[in-house]
Protein backbone atom coordinates (compact mmCIF):
# COMPACT_ATOMS: atom_id res chain seq x y z
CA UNK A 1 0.00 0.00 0.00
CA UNK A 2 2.82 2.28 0.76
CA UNK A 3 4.76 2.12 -2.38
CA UNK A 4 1.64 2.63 -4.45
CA UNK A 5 0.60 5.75 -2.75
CA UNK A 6 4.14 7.59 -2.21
CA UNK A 7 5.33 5.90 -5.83
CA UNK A 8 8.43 4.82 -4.22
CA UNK A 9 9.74 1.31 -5.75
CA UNK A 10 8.14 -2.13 -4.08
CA UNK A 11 11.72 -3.52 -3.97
CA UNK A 12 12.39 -1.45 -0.80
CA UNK A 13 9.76 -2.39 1.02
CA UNK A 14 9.78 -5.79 0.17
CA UNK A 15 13.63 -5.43 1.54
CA UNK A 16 12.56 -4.08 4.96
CA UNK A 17 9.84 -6.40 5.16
CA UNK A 18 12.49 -9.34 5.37
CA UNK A 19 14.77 -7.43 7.40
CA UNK A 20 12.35 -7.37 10.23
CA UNK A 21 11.10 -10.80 9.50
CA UNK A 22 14.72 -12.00 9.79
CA UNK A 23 15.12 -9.59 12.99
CA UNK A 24 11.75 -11.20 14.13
CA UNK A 25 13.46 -14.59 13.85
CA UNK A 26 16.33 -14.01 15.64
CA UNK A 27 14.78 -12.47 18.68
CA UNK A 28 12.37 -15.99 18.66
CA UNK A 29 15.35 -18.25 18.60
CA UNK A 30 17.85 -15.74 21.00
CA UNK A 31 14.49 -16.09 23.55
CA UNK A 32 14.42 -19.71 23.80
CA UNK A 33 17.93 -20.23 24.22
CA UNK A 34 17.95 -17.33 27.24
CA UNK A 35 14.97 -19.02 28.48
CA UNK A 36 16.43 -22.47 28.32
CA UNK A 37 19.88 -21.06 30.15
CA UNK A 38 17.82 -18.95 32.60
CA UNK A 39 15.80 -22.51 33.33
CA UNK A 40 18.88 -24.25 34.13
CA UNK A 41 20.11 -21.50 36.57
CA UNK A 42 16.86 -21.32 38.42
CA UNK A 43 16.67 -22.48 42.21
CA UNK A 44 15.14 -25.67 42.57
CA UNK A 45 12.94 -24.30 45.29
CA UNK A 46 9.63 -25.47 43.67
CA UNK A 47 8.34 -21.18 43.38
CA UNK A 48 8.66 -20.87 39.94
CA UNK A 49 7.37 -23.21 36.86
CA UNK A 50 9.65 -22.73 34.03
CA UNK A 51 8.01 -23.34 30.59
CA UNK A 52 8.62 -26.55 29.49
CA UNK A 53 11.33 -27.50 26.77
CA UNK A 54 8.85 -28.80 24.35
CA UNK A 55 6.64 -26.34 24.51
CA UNK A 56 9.02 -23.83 24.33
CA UNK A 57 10.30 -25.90 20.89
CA UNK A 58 6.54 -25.72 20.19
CA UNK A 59 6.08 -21.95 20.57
CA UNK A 60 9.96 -21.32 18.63
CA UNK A 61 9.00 -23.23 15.71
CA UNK A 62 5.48 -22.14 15.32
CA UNK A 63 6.80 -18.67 15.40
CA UNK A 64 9.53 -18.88 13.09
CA UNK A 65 7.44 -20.54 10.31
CA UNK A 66 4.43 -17.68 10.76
CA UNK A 67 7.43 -15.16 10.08
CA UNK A 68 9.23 -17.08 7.13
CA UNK A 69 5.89 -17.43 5.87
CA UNK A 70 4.76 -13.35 6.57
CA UNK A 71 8.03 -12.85 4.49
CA UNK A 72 7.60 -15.12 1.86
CA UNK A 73 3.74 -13.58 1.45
CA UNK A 74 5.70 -10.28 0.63
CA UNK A 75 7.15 -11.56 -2.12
């Protein structure tokens, strides 16, 4: 929509668009692993339930595919 109504090319766009798809990736992937290392360094006192490892695998891949597939649409 933007292109067409400032008349700037759609290449640009489409190059930010998988900028912050890849960005959007990386933050996904970066979280689990903090949230994996910040499981393993938690006290063992019983206060806090960590998020499971496969639903944390669950919630990483599900993520990553909407945003490969939110950059592919832009194509």
């Amino acid at each position: 929509m933007v292109p067409h109504l400032t008349g700037l090319p759609r290449a640009r766009f489409l190059a930010l668009g998988a900028g912050y798809g890849l960005l959007g990736i990386f933050f996904v992937v970066w979280g689990s692993i903090r949230s994996q290392h910040a499981q393993r360094s938690l006290d063992k006192d019983g206060d806090f339930e960590a998020l499971s490892t496969p639903m944390l695998v669950v919630i990483t891949v599900y993520l990553s595919v909407l945003v490969g597939l939110t950059v592919i649409a832009l194509f």
